[in-house]
N, C-alpha and C. Protein backbone atom coordinates (compact mmCIF):
# COMPACT_ATOMS: atom_id res chain seq x y z
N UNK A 1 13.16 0.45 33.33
CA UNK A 1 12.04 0.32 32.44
C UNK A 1 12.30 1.17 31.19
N UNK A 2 12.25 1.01 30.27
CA UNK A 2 12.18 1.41 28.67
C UNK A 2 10.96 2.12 28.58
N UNK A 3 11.60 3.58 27.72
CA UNK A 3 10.94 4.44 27.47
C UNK A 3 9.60 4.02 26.87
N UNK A 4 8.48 4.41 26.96
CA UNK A 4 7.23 3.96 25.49
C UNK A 4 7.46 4.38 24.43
N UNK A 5 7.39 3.52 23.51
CA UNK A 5 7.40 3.36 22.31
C UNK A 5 6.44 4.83 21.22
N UNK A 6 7.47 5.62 20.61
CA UNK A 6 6.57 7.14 20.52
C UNK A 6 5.95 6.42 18.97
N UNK A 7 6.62 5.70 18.80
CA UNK A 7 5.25 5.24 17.12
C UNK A 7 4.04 5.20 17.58
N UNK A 8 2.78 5.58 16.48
CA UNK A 8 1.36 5.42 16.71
C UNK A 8 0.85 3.98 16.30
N UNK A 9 0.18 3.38 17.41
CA UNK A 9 -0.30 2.13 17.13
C UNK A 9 -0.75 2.30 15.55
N UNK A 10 0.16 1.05 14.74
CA UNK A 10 -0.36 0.78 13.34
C UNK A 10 -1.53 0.00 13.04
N UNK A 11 -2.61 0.24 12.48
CA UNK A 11 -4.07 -0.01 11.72
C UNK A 11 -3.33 -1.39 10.98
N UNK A 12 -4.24 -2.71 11.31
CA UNK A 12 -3.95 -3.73 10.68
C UNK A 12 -4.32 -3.67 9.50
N UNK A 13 -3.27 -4.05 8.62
CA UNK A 13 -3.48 -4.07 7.21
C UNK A 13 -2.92 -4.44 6.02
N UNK A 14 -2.91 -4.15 4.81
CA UNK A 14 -1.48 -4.71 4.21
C UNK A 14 -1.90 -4.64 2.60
N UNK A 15 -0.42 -4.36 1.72
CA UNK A 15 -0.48 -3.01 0.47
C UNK A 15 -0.46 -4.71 0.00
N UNK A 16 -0.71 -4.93 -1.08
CA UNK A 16 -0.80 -5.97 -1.68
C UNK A 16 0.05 -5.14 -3.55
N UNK A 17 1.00 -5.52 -4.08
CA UNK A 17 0.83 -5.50 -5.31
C UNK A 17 0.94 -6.32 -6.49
N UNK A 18 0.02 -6.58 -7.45
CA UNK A 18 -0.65 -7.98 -8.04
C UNK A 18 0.11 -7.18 -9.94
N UNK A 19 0.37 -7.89 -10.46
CA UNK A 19 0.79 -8.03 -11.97
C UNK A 19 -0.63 -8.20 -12.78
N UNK A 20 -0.84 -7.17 -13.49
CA UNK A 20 -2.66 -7.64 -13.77
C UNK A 20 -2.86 -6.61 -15.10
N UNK A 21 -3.61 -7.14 -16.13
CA UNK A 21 -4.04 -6.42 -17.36
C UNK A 21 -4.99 -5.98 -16.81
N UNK A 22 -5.52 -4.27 -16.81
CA UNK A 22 -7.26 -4.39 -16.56
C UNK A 22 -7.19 -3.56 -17.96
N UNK A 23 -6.84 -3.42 -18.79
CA UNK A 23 -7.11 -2.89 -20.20
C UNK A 23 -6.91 -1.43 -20.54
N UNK A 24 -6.15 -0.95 -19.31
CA UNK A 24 -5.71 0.79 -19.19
C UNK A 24 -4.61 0.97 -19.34
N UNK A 25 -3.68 0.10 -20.29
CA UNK A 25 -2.43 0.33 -20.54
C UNK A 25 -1.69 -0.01 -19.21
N UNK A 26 -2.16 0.33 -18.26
CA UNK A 26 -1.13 -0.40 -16.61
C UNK A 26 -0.97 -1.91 -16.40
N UNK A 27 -0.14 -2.20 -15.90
CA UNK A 27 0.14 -3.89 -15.62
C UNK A 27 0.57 -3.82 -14.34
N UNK A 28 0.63 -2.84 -13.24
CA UNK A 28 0.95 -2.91 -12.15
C UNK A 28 -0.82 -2.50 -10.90
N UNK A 29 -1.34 -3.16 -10.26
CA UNK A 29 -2.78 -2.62 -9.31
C UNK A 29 -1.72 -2.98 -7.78
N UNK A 30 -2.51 -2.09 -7.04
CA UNK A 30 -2.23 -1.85 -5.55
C UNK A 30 -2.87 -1.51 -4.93
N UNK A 31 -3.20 -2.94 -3.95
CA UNK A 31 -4.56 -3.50 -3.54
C UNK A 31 -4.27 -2.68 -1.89
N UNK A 32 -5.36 -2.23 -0.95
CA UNK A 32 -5.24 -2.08 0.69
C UNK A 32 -6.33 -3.11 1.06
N UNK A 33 -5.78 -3.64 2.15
CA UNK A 33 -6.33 -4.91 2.41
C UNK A 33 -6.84 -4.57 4.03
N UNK A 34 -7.84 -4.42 4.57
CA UNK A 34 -8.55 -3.81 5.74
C UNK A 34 -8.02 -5.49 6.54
N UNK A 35 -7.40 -5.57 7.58
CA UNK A 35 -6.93 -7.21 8.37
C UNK A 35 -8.13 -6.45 10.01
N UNK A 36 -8.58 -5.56 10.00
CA UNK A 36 -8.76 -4.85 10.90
C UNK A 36 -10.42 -5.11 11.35
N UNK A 37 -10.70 -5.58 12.55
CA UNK A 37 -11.82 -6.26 12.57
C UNK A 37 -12.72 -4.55 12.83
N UNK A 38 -12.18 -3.51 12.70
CA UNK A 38 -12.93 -2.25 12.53
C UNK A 38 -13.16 -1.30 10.97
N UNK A 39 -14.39 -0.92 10.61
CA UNK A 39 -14.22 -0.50 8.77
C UNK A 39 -13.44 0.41 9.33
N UNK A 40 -12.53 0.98 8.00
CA UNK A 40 -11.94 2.27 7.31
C UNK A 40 -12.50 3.17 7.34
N UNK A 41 -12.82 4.16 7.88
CA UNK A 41 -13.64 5.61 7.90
C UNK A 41 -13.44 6.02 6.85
N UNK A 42 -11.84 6.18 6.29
CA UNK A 42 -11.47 7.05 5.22
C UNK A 42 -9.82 6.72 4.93
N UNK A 43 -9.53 6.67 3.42
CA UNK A 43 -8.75 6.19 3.39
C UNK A 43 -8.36 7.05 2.09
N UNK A 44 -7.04 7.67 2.29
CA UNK A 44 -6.01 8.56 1.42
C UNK A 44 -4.87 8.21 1.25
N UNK A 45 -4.87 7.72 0.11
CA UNK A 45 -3.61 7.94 -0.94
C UNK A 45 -2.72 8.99 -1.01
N UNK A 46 -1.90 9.73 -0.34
CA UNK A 46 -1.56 10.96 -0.65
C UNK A 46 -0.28 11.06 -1.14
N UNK A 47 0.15 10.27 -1.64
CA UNK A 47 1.65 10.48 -2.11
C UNK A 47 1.77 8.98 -2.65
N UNK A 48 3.04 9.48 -3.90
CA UNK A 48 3.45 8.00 -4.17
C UNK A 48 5.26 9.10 -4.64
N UNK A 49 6.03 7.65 -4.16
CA UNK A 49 7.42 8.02 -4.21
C UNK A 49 8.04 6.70 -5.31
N UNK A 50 9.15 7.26 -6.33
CA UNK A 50 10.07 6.64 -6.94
C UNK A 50 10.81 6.79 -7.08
N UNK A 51 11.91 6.07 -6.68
CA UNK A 51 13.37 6.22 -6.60
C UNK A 51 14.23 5.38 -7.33
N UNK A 52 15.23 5.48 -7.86
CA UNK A 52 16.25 5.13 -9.03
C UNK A 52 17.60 5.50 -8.57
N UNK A 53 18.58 4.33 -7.66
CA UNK A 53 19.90 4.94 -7.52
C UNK A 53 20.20 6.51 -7.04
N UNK A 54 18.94 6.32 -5.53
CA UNK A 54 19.35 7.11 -4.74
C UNK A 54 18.85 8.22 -5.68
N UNK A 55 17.92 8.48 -6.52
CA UNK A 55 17.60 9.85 -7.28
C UNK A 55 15.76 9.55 -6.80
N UNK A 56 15.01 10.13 -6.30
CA UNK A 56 13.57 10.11 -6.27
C UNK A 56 12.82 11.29 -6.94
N UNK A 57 11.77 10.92 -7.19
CA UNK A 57 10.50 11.62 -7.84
C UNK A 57 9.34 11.59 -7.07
N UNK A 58 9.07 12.56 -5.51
CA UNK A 58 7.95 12.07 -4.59
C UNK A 58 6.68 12.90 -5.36
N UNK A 59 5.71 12.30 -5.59
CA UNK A 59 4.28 13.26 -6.05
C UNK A 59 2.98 13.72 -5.28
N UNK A 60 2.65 14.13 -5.13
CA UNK A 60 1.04 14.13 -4.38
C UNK A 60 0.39 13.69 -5.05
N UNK A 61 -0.76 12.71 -4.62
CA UNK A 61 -2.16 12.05 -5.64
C UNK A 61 -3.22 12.42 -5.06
N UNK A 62 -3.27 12.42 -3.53
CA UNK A 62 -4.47 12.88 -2.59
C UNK A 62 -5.76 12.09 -3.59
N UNK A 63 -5.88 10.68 -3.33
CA UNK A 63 -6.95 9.63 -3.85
C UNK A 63 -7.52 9.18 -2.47
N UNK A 64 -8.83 9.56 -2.08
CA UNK A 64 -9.60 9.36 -1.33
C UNK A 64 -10.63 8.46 -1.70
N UNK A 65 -10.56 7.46 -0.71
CA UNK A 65 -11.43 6.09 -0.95
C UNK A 65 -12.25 6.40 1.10
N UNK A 66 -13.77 6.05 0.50
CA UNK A 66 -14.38 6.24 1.69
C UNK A 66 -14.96 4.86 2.17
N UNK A 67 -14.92 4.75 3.29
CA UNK A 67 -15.30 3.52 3.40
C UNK A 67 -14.97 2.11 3.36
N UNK A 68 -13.79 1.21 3.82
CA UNK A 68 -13.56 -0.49 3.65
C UNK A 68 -14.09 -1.37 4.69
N UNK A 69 -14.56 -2.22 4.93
CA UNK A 69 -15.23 -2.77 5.15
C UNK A 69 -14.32 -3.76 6.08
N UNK A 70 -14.22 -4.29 7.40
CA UNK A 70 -13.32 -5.52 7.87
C UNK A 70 -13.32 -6.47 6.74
N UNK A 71 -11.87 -6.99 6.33
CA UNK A 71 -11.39 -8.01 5.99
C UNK A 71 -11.83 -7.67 3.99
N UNK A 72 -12.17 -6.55 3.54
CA UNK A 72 -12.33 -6.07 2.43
C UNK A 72 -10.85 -5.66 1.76
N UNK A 73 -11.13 -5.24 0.26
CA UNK A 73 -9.77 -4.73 -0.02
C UNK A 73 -10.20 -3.88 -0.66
N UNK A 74 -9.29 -3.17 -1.58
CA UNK A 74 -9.61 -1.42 -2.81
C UNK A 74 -8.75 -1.50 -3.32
N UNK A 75 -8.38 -1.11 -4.95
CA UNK A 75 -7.65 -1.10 -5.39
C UNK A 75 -7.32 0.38 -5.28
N UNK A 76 -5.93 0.80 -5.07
CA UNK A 76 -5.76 1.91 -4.34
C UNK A 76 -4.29 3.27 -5.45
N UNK A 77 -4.08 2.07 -6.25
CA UNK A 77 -3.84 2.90 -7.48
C UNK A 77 -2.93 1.80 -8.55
N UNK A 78 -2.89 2.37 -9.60
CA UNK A 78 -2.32 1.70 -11.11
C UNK A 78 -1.17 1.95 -11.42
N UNK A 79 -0.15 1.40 -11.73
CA UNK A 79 0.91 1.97 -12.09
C UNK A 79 1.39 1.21 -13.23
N UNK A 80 2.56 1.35 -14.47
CA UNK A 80 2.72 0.93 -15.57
C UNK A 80 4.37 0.34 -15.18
N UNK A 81 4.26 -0.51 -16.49
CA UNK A 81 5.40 -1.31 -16.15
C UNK A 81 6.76 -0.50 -15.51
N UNK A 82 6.60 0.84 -15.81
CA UNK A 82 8.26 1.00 -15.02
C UNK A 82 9.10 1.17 -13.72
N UNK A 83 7.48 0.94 -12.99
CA UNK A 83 7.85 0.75 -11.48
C UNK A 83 8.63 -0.37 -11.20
N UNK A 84 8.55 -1.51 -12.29
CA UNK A 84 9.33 -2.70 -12.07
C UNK A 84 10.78 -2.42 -11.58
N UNK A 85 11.51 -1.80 -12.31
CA UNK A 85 12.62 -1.25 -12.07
C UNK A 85 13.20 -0.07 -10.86
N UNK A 86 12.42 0.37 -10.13
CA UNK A 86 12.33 1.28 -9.50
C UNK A 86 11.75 0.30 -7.87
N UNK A 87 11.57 1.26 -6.90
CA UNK A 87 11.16 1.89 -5.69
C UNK A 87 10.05 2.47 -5.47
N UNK A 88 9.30 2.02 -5.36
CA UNK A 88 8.07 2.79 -5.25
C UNK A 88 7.34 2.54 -3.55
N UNK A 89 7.21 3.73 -3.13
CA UNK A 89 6.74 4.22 -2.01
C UNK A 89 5.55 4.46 -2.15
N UNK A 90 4.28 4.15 -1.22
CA UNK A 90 3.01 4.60 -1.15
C UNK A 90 2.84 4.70 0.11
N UNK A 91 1.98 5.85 -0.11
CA UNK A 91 2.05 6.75 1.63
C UNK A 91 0.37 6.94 1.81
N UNK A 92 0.24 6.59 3.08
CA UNK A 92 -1.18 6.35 3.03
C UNK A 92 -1.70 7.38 4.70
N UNK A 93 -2.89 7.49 4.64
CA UNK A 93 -3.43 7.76 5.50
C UNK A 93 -4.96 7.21 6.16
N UNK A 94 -5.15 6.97 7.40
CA UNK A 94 -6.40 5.79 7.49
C UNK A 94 -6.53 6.54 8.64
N UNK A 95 -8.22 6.68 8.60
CA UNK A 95 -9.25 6.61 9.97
C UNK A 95 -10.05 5.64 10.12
N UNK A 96 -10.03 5.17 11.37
CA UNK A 96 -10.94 4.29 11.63
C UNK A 96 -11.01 3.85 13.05
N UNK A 97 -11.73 4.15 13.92
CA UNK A 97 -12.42 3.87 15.64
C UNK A 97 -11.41 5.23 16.36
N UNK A 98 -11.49 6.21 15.96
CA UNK A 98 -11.16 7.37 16.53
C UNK A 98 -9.42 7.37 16.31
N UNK A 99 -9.26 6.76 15.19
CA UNK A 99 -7.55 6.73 15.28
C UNK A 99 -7.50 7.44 13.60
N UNK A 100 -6.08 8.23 14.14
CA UNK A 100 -5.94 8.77 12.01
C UNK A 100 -4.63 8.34 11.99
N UNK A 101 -4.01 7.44 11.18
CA UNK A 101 -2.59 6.91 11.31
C UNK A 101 -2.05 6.99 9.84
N UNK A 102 -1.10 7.72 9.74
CA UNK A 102 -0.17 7.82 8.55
C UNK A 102 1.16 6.81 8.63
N UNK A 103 1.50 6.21 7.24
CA UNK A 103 2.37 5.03 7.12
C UNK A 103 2.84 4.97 5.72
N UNK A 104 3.45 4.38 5.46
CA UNK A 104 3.67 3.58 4.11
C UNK A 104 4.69 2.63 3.92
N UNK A 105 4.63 2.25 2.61
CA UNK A 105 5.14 0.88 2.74
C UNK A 105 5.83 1.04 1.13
N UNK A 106 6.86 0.12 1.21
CA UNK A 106 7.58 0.23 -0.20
C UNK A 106 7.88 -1.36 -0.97
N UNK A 107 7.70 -1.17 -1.83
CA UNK A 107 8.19 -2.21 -2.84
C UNK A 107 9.30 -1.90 -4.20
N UNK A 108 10.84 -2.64 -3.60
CA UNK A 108 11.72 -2.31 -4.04
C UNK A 108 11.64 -3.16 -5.60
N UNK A 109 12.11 -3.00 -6.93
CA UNK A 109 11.70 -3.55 -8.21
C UNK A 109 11.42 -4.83 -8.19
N UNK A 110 9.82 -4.31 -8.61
CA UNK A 110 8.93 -5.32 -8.25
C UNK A 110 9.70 -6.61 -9.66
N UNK A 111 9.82 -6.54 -10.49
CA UNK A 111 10.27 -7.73 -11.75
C UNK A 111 10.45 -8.60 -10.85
N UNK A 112 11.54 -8.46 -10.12
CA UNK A 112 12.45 -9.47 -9.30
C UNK A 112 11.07 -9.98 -8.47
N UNK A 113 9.69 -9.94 -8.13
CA UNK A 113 9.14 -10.46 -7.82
C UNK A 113 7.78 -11.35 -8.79
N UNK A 114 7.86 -11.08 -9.70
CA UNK A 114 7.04 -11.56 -10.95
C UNK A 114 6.93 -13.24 -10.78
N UNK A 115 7.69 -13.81 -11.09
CA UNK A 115 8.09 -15.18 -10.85
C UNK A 115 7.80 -15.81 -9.86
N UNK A 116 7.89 -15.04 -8.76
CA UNK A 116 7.58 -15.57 -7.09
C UNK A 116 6.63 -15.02 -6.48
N UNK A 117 5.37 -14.19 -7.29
CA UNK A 117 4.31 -14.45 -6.25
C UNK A 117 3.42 -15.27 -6.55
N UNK A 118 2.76 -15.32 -4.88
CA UNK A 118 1.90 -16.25 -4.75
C UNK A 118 0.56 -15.26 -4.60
N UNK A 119 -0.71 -16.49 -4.25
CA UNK A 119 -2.06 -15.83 -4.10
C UNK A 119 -1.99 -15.19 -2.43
N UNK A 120 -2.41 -13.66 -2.41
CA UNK A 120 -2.22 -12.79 -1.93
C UNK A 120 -4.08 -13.26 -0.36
N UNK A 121 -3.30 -13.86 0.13
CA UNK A 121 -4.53 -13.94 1.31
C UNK A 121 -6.05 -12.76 1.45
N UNK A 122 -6.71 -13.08 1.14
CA UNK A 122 -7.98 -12.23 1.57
C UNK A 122 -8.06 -11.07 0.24
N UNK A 123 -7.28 -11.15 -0.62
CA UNK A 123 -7.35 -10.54 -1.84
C UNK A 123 -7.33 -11.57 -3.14
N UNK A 124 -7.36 -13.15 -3.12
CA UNK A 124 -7.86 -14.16 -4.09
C UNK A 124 -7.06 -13.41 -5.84
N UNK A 125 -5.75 -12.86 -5.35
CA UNK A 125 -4.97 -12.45 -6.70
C UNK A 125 -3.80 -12.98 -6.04
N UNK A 126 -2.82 -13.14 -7.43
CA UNK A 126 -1.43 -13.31 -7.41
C UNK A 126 -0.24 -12.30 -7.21
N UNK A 127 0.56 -11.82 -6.19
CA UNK A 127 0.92 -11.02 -6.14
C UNK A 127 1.86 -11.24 -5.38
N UNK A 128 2.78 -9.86 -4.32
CA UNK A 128 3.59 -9.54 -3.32
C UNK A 128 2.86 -8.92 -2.48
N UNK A 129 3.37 -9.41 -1.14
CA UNK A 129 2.78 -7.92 -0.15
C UNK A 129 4.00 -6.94 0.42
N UNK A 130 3.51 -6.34 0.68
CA UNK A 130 4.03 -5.03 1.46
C UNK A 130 4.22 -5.32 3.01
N UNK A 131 4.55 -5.70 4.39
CA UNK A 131 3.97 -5.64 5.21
C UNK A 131 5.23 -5.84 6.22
N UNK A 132 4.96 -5.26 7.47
CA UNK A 132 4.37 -4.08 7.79
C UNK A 132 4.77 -3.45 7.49
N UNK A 133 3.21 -1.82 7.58
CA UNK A 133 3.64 -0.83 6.70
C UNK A 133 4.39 -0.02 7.95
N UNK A 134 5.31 0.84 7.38
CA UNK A 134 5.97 1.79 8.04
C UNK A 134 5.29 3.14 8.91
N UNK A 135 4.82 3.03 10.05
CA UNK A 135 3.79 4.09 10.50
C UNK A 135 4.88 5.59 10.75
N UNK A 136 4.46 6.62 10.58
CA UNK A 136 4.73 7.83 10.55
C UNK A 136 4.52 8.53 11.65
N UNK A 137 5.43 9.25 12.32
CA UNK A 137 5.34 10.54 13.68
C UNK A 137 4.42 11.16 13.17
């Protein structure tokens, strides 16, 4: 018999990122998409990572969003065109029905996806997803 599996059950869900003017100088939004028939207690942003040929820039943002709703989404942060070119890591943290699960998920230069997305299920935008996200020890 095979050892159990030491990952923490992952929170259904999924990073959505959509190509979008909202008039703040950014053209990049990054949607969390609740797939989870339980709300979000609480939901943290705490890091975003970019990497360039094996060189990264990891930051703290600690963006706390309270509250998603089953089958809801949040826009969960903005970024400007130069993530296109880059790696970008978003590291998240979620409570919800007595569980706190840390994860993230990456989208390698997004450009190369511009052309090829489609409408992003249960978020009614055009975009890429993320999925699954990478859950954390």
């Amino acid at each position: 018999m095979p050892p159990p599996d030491p990952r923490p059950e992952l929170i259904p869900c999924r990073i959505a990122a959509c190509f979008e003017s909202l008039d703040d100088g950014l053209s990049w939004s990054f949607y969390l998409i609740n797939d989870s028939p339980e709300p979000f207690e609480e939901i943290v942003l705490y890091a975003l990572d970019y990497e360039w040929g094996g060189a990264g820039n990891y930051s703290e943002v600690n963006i706390h969003i309270p509250n998603l709703a089953p089958n809801a989404h949040t826009l969960i942060s903005r970024q400007d065109d130069e993530c296109e070119e880059l790696r970008i890591s978003l590291f998240l943290r979620l409570k919800t029905d007595g569980r706190d699960v840390r994860f993230y998920c990456e989208f390698p230069k997004l450009r190369r996806y511009i052309d090829h997305s489609q409408e992003v299920s249960g978020l009614g935008k055009i975009g890429v997803e993320s999925f699954p996200p990478v859950p954390m020890i």
